[in-house]
N, C-alpha and C. Protein backbone atom coordinates (compact mmCIF):
# COMPACT_ATOMS: atom_id res chain seq x y z
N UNK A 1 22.00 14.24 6.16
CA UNK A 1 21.92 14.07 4.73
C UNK A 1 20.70 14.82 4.21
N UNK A 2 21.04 15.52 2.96
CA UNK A 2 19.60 16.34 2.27
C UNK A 2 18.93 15.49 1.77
N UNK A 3 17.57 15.36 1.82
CA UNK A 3 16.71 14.62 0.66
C UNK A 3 16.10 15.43 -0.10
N UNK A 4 15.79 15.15 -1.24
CA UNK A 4 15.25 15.30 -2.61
C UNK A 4 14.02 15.11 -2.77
N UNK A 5 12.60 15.97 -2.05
CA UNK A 5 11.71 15.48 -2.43
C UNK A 5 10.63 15.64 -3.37
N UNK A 6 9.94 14.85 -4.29
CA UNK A 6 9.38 15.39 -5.71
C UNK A 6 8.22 14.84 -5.34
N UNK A 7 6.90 16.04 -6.01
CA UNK A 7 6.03 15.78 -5.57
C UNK A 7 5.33 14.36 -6.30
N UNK A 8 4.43 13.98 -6.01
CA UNK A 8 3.92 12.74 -6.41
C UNK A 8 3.12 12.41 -7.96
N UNK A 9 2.85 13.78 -8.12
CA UNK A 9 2.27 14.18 -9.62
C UNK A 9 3.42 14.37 -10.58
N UNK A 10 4.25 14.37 -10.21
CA UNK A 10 5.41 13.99 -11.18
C UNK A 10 6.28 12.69 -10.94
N UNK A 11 6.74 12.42 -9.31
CA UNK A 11 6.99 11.36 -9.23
C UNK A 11 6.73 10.18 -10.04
N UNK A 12 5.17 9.62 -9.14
CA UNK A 12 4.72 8.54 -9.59
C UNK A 12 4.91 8.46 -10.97
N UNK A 13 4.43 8.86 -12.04
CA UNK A 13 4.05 8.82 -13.35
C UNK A 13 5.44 8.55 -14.00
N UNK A 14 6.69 8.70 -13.87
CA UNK A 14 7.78 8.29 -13.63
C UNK A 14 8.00 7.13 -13.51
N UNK A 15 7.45 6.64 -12.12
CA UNK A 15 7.57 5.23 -11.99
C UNK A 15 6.86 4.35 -12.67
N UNK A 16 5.63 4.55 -13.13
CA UNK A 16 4.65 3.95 -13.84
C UNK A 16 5.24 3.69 -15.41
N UNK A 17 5.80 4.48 -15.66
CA UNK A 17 6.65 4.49 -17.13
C UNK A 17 8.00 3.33 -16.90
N UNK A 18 8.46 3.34 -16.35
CA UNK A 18 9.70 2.34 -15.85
C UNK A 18 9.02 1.35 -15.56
N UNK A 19 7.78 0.97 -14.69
CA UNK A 19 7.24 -0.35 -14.74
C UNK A 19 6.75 -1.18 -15.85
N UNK A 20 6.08 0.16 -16.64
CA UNK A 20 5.31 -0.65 -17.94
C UNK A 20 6.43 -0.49 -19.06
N UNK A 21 7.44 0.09 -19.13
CA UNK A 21 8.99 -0.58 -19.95
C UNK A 21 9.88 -2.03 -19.21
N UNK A 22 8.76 -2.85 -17.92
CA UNK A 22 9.43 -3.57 -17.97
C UNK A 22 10.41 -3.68 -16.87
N UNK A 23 10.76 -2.70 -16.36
CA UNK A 23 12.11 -2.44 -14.83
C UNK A 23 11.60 -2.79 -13.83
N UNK A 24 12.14 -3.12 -12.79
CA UNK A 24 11.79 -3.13 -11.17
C UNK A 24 12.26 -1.98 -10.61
N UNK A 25 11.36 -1.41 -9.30
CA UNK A 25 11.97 -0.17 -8.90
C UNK A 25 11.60 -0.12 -7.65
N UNK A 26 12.01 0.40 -6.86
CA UNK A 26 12.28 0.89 -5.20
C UNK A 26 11.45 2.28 -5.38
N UNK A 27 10.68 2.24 -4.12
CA UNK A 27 10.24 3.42 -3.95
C UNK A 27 9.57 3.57 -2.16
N UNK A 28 10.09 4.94 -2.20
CA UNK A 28 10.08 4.91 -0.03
C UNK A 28 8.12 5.21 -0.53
N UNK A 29 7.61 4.62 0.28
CA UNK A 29 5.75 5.01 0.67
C UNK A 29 6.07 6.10 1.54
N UNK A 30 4.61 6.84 0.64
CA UNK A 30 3.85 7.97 1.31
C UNK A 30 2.81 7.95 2.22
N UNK A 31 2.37 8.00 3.19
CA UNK A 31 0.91 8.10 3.07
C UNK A 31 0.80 6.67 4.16
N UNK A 32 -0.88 7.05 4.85
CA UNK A 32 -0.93 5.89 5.64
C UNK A 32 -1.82 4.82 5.33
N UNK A 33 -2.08 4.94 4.66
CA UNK A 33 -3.18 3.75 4.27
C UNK A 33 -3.21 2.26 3.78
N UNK A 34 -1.44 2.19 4.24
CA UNK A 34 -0.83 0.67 4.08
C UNK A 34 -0.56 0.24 5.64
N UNK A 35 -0.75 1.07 6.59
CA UNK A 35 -0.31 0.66 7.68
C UNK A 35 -1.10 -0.54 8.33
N UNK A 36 -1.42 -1.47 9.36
CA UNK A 36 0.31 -1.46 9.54
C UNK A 36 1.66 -2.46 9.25
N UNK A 37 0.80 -2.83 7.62
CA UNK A 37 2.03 -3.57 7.28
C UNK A 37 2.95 -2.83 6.24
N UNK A 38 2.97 -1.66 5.82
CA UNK A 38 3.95 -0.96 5.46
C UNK A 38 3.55 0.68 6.22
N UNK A 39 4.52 0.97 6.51
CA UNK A 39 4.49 2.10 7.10
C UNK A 39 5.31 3.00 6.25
N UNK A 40 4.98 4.75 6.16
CA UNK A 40 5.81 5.39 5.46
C UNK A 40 7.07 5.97 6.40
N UNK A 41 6.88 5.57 7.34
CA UNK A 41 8.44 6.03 8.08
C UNK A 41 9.36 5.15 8.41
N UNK A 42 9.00 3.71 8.28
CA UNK A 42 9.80 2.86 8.63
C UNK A 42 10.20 1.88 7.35
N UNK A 43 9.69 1.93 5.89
CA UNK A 43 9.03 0.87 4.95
C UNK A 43 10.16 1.54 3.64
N UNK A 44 10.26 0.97 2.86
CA UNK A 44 10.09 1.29 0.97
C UNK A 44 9.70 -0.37 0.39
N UNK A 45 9.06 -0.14 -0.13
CA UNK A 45 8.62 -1.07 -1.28
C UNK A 45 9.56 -1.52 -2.41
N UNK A 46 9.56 -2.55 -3.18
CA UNK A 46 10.33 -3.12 -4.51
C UNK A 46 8.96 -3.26 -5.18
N UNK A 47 8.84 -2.79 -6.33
CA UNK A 47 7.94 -3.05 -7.11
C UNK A 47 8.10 -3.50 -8.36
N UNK A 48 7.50 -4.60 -8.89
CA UNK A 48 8.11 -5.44 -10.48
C UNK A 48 6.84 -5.57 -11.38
N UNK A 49 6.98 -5.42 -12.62
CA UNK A 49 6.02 -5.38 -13.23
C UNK A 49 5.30 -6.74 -13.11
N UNK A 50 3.95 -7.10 -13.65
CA UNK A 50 3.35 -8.13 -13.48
C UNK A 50 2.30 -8.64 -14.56
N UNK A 51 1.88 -9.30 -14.90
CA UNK A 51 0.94 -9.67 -16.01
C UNK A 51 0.20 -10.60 -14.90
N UNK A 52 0.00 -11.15 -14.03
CA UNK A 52 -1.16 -12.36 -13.42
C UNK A 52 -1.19 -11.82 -12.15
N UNK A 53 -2.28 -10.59 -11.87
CA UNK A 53 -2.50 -9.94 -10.40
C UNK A 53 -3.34 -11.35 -10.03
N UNK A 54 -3.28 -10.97 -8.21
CA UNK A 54 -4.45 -12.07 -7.64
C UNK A 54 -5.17 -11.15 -6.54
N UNK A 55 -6.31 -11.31 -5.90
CA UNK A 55 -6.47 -11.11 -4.88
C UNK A 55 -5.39 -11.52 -3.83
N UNK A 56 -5.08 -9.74 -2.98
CA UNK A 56 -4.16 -10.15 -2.08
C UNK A 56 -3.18 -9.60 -2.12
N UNK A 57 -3.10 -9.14 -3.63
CA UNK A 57 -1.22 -8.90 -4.10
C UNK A 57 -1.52 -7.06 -3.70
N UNK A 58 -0.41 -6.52 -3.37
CA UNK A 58 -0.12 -5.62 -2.87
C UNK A 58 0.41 -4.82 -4.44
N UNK A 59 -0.22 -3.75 -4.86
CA UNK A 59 -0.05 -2.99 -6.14
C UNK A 59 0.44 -1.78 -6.14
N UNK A 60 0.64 -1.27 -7.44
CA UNK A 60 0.75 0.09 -7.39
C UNK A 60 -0.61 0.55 -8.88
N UNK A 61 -1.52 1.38 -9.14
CA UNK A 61 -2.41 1.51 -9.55
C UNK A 61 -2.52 2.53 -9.91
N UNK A 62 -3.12 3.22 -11.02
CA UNK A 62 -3.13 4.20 -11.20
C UNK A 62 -5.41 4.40 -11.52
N UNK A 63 -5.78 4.74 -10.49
CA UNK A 63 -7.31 4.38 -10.23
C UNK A 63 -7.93 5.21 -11.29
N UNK A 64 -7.53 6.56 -11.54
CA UNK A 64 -8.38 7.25 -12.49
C UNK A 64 -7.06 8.47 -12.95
N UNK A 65 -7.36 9.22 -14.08
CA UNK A 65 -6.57 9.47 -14.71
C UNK A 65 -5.28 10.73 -13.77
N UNK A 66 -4.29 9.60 -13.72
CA UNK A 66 -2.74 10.71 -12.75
C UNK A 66 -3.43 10.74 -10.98
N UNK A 67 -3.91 9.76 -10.97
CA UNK A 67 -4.03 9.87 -9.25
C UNK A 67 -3.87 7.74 -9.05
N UNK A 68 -2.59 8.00 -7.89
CA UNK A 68 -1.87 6.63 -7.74
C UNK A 68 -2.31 6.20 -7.02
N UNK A 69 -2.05 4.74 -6.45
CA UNK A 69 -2.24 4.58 -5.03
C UNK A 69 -1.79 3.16 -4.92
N UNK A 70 -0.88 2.73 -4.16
CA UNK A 70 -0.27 1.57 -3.43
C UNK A 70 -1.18 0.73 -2.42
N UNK A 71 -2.04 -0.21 -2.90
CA UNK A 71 -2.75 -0.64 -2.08
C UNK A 71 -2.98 -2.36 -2.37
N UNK A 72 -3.98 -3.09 -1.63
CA UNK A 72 -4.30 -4.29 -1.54
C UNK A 72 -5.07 -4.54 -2.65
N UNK A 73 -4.84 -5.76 -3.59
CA UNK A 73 -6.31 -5.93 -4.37
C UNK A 73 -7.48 -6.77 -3.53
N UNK A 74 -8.63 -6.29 -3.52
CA UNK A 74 -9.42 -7.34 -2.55
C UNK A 74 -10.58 -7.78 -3.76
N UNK A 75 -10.87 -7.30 -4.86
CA UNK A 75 -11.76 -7.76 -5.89
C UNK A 75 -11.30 -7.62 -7.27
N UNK A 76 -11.24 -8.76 -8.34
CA UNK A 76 -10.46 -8.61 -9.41
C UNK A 76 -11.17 -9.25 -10.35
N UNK A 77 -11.83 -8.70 -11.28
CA UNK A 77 -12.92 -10.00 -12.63
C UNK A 77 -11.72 -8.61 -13.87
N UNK A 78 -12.10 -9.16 -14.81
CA UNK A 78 -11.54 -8.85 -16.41
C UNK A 78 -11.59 -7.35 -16.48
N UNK A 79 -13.06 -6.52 -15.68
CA UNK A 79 -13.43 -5.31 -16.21
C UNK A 79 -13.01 -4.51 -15.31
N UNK A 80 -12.79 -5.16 -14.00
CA UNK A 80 -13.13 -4.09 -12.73
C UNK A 80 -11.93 -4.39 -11.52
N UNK A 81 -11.16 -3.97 -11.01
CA UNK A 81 -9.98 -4.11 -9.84
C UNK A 81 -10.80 -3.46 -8.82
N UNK A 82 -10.68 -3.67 -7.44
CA UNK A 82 -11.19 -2.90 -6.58
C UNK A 82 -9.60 -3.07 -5.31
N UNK A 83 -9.62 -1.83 -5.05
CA UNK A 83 -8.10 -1.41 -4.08
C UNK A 83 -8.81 -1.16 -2.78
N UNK A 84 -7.75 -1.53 -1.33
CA UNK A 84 -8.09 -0.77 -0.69
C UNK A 84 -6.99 -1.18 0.36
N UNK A 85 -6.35 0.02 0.94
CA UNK A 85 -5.07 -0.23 1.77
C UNK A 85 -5.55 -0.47 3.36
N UNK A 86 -4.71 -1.43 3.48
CA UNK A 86 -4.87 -2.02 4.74
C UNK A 86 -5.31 -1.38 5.79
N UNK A 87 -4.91 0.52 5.69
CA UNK A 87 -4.73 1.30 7.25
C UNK A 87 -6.20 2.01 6.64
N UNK A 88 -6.70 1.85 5.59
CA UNK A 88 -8.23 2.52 5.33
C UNK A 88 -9.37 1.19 6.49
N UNK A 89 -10.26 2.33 6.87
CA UNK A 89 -11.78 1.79 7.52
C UNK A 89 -12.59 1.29 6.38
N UNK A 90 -12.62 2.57 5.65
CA UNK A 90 -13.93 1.83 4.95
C UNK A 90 -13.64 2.15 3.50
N UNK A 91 -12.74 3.24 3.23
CA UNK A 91 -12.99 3.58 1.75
C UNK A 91 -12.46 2.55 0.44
N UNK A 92 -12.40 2.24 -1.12
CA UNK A 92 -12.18 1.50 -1.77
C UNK A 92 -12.13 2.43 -3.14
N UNK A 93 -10.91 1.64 -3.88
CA UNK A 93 -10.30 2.56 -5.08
C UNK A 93 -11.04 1.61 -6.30
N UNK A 94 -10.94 2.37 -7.53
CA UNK A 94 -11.86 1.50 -8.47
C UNK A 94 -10.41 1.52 -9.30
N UNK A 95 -10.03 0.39 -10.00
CA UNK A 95 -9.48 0.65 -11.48
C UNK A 95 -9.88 -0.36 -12.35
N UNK A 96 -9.45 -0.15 -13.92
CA UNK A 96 -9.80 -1.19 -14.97
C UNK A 96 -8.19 -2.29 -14.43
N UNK A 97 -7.72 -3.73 -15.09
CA UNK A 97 -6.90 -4.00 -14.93
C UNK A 97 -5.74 -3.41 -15.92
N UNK A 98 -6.02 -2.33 -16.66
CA UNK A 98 -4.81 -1.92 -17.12
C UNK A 98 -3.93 -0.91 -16.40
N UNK A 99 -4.66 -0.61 -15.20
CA UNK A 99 -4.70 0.73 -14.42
C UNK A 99 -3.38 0.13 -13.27
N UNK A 100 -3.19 -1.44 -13.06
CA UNK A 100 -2.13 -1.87 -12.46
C UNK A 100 -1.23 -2.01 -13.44
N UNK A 101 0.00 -1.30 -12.15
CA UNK A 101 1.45 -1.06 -12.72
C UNK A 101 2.65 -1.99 -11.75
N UNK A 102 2.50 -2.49 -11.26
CA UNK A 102 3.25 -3.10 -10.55
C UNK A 102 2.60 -3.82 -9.34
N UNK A 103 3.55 -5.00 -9.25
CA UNK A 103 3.31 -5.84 -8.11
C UNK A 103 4.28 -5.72 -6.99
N UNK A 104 3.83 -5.58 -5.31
CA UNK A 104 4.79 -5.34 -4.63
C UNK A 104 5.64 -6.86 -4.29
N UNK A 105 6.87 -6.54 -4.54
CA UNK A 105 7.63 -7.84 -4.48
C UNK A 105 8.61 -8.32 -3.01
N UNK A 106 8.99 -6.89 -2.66
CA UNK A 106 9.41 -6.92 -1.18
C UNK A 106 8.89 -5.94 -0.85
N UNK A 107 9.15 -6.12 0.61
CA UNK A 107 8.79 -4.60 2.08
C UNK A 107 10.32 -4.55 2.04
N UNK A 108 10.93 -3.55 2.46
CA UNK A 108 11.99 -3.20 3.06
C UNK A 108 12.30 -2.07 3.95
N UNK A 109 12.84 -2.82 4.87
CA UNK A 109 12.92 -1.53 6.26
C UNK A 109 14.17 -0.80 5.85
N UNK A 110 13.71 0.69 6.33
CA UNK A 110 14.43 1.45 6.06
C UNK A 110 15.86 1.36 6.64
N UNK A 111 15.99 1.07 8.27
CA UNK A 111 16.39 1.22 9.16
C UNK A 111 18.10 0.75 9.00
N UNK A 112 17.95 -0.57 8.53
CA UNK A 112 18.44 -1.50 8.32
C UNK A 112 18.76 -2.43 6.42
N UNK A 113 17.88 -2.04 5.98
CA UNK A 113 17.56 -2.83 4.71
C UNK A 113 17.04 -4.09 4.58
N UNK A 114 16.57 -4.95 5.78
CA UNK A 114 16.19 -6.32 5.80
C UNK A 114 14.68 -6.27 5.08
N UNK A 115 14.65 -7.18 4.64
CA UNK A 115 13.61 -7.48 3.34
C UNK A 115 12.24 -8.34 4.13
N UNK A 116 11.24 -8.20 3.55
CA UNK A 116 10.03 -9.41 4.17
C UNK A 116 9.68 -9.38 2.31
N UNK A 117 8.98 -10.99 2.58
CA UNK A 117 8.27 -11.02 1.64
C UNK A 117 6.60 -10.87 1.71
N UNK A 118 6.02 -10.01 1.01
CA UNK A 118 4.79 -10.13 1.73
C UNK A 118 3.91 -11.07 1.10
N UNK A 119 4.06 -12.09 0.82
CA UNK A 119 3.03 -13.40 0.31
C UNK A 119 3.82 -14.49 0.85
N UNK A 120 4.36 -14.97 1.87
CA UNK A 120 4.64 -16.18 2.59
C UNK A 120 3.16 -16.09 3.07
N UNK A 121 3.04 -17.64 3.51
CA UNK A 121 1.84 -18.18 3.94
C UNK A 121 1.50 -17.31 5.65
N UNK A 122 2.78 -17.07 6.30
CA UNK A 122 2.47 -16.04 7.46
C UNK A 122 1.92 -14.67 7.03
N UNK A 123 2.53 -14.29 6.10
CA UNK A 123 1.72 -12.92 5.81
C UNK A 123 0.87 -12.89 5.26
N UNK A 124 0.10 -13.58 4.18
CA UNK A 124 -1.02 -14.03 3.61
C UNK A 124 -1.87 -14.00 4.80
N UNK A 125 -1.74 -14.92 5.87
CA UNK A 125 -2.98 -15.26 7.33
C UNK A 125 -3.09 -14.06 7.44
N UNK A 126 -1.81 -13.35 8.04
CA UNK A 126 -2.12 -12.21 8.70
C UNK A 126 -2.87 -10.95 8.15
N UNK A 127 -2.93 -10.34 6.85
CA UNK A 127 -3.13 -10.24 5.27
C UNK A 127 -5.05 -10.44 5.99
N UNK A 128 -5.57 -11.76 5.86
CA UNK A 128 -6.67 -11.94 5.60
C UNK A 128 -7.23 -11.91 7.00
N UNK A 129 -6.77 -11.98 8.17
CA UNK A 129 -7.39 -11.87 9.55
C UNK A 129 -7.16 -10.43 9.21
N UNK A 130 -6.30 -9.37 9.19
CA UNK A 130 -6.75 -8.25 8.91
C UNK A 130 -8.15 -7.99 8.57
N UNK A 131 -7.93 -8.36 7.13
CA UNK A 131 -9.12 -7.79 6.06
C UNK A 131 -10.30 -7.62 7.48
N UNK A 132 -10.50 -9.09 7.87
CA UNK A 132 -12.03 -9.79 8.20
C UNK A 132 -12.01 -8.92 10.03
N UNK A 133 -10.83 -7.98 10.15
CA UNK A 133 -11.07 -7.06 11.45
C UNK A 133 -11.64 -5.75 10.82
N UNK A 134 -12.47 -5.74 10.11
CA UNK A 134 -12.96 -4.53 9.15
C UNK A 134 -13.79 -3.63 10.59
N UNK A 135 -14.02 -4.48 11.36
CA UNK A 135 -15.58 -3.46 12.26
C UNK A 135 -14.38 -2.99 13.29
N UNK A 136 -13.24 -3.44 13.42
CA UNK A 136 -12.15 -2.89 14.34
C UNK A 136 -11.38 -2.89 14.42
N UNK A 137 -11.43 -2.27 13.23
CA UNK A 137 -9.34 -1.92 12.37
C UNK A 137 -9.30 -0.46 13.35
N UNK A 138 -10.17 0.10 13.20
CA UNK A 138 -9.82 1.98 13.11
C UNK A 138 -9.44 1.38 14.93
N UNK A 139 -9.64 1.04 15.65
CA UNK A 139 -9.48 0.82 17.25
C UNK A 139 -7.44 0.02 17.53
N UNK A 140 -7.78 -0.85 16.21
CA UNK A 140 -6.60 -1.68 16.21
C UNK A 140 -5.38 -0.19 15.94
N UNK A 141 -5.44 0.41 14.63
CA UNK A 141 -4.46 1.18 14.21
C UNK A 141 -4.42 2.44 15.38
N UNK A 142 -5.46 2.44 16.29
CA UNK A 142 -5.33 3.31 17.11
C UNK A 142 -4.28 3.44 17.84
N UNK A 143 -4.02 1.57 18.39
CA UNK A 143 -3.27 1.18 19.09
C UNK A 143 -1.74 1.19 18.45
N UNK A 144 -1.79 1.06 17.34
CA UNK A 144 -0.45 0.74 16.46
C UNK A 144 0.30 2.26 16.70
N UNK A 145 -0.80 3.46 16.49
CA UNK A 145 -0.31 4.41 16.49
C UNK A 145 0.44 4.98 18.18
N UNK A 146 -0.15 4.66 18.55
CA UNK A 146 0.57 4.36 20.03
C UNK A 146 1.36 3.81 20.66
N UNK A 147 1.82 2.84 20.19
CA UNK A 147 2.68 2.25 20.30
C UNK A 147 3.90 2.60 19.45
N UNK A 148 3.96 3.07 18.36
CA UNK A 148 4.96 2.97 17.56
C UNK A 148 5.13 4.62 17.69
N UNK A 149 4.27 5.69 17.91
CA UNK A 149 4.17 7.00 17.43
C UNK A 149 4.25 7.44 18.68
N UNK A 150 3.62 7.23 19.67
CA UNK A 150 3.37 7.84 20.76
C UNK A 150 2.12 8.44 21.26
N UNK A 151 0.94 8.69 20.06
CA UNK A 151 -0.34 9.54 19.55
C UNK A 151 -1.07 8.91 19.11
N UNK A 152 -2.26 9.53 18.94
CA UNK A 152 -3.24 9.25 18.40
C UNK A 152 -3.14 10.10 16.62
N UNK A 153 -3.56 9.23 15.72
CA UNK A 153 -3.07 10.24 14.29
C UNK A 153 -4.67 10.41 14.49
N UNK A 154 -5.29 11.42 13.84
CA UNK A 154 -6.76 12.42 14.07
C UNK A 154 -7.83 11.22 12.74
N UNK A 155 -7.02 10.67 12.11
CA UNK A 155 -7.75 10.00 10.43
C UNK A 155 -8.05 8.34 11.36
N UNK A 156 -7.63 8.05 12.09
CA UNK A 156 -8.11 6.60 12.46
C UNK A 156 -9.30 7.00 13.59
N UNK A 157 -9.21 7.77 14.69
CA UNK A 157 -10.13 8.16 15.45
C UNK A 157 -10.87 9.19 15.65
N UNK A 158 -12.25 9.50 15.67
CA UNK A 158 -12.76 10.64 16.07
C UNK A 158 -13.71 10.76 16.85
N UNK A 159 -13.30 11.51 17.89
CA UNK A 159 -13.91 12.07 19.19
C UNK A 159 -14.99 12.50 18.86
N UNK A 160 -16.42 11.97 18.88
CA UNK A 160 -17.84 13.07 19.45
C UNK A 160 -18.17 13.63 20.13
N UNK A 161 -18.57 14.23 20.50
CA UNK A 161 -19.54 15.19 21.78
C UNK A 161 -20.80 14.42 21.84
């Protein structure tokens, strides 16, 4: 089968317009920095608009002006959102709360179509024992990548001399 693929600077902004009119929408993930609870080869997302984010909730964001990003909220007051996807070490996205466009409502495997929800009280634990493996995520996803890939991807580990 051919796929259709559009780049993300037109994509997204697309989707962001359909969320804030209100729609729910499907969209396959790019990118690794949700791993490894969404993956872009195995994953698509449902995303629904939202008015009451929380710490925790899995977003879609638009951080600064036309650059997106699908990630975790881990800090949220009136002025300030702070993002940061599960398969990141250390880095963190800034937005205002108008800058969220959607809440992720399901995972869905590609493979198959079977659905998870990602806020049951199992994924929530798992969700926050993540977070608090911050000093040895990059070692953990090492392993994920090995297991599932076969490799080492070059962005979780790096070799010194």
């Amino acid at each position: 089968m051919n796929t259709l693929q559009i780049p993300n600077e037109i994509f997204i902004p697309q989707i962001a317009s359909y969320l804030r009119a209100g729609h729910d929408v499907t969209i396959n993930v790019k990118g690794l920095s949700m791993r490894p609870f969404i993956d872009q080869h195995r994953h698509k997302v449902f995303l629904q608009p939202c008015h009451h984010y929380r710490v925790g909730d899995i977003v879609l964001a638009e951080t600064d002006s036309g650059h997106y990003v699908l990630h975790r909220i881990i800090s949220l007051s009136d002025q300030e959102v702070i993002l940061q996807g599960d398969g990141n070490c250390r880095g963190t996205e800034h937005c205002t709360p108008a800058g969220l466009l959607g809440r992720c409502k399901l995972i869905i495997r590609k493979r198959d179509g079977k659905t998870r929800d990602p806020y049951t009280p199992l994924q929530c634990r798992l969700a926050l024992v993540w977070r608090h493996l911050m000093p040895i995520r990059r070692y953990l996803l090492a392993i994920y990548n090995l297991i599932y890939y076969g490799h080492l991807h070059s962005s979780h580990i790096k070799y010194e001399d």
